[in-house]
Protein backbone atom coordinates (compact mmCIF):
# COMPACT_ATOMS: atom_id res chain seq x y z
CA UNK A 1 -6.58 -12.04 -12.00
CA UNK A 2 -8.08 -10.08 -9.64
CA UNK A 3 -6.98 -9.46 -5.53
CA UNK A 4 -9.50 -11.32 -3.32
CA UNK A 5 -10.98 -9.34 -0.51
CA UNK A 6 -9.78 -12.52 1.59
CA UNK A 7 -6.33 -10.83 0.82
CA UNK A 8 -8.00 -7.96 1.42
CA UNK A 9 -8.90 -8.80 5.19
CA UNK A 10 -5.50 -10.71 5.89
CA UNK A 11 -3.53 -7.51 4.95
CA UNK A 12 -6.17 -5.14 7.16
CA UNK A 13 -5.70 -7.61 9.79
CA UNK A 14 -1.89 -7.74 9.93
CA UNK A 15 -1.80 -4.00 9.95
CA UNK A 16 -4.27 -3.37 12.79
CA UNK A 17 -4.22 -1.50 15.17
CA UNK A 18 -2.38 0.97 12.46
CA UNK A 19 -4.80 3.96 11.06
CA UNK A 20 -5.30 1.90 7.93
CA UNK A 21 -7.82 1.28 5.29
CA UNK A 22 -7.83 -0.05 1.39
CA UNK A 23 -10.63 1.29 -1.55
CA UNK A 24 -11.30 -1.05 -4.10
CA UNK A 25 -9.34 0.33 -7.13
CA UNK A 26 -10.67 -1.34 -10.83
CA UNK A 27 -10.68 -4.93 -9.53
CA UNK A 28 -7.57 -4.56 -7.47
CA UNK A 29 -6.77 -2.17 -3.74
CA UNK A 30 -4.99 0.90 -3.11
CA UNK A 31 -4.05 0.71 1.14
CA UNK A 32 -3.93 4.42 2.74
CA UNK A 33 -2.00 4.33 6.01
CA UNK A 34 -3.01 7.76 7.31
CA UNK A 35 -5.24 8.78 4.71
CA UNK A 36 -1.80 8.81 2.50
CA UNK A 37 -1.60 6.38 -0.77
CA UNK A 38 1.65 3.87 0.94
CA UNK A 39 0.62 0.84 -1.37
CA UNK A 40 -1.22 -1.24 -3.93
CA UNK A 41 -2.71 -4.85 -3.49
CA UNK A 42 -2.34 -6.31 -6.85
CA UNK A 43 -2.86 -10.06 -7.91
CA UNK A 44 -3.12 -11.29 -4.06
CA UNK A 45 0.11 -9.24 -3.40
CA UNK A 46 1.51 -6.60 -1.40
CA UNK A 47 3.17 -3.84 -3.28
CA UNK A 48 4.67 -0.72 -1.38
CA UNK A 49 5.74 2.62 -2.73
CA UNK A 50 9.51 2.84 -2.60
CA UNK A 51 10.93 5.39 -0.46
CA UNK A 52 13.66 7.02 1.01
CA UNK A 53 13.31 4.20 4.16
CA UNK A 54 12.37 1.18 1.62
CA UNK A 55 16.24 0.11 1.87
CA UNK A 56 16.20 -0.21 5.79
CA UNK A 57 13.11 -3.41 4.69
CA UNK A 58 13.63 -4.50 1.39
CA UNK A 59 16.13 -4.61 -1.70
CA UNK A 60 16.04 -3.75 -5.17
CA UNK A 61 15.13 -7.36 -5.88
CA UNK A 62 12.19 -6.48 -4.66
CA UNK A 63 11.21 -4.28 -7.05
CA UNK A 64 8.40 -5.31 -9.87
CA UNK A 65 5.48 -3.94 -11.35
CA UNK A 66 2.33 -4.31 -9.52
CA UNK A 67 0.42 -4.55 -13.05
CA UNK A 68 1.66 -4.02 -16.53
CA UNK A 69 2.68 -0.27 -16.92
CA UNK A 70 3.09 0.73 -13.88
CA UNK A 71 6.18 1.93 -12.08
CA UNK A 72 7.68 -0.72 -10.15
CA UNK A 73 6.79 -1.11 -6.38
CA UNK A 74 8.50 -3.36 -3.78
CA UNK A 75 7.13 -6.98 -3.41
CA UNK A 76 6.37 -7.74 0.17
CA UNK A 77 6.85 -11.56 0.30
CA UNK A 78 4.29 -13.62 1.89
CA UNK A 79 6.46 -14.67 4.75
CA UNK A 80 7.31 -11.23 5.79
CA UNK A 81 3.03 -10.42 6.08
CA UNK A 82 3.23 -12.82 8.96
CA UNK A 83 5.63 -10.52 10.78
CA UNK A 84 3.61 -7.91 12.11
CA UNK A 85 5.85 -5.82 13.70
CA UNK A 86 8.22 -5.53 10.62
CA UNK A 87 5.06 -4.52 8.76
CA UNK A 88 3.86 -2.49 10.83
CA UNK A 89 6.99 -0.21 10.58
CA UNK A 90 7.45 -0.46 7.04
CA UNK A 91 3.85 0.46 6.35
CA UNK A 92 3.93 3.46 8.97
CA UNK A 93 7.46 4.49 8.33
CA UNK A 94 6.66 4.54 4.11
CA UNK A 95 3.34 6.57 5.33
CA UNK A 96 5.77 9.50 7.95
CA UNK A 97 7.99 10.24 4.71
CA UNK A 98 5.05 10.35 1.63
CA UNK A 99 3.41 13.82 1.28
CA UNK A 100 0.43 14.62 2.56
CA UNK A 101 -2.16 14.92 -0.67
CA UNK A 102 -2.84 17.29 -2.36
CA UNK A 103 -6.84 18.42 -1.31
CA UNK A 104 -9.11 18.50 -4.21
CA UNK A 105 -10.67 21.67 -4.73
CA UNK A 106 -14.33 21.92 -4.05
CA UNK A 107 -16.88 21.98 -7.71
CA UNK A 108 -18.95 25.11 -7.52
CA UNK A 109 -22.79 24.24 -6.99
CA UNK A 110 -25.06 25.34 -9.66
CA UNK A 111 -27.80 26.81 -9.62
């Protein structure tokens, strides 16, 4: 089952007026919260990156697979998505402490 882009709008609309945006990611959504990777929208539900601030928001029983492989991200439950300011942190907090990606480098044009 795939994420509908209902979902999709709900979870942009909850975050506003954070810088953040999803890409359509093999039937399911990857959510950048300045331009950084913070979570995954999988099966209609909210799945963020564990990090070193995931404790001050969630608990380990949080923590499930957001498809079958994958390393386990924390569940946001449905009634939390309502609360925008807890989101908001947890999404921009989870974005201040990720990396900044790595910039791909540039194919050579051919002539």
């Amino acid at each position: 089952m795939s994420t509908s882009k209902e979902t999709v709008a709900y979870v942009l609309g909850q975050l506003e007026p954070l810088d953040v945006r999803a890409r359509a990611m093999f039937g399911e959504y990857g959510l950048y919260c300045d331009e950084k990777m913070v979570a995954l929208i999988c099966n209609d539900t909210v799945f963020v990156k564990p990090t070193a601030v995931s404790g001050d928001y969630l608990d380990a029983s949080a923590l499930a697979p957001p498809y079958p492989g994958a390393k386990d991200h924390l569940a946001i439950p449905g009634d939390r998505l309502e609360d925008t300011d807890w989101l908001h942190a947890f999404v921009q907090r989870t974005a201040d402490v990720l990396p900044q990606p790595k910039k791909k480098p540039k194919k050579p044009t051919s002539r």
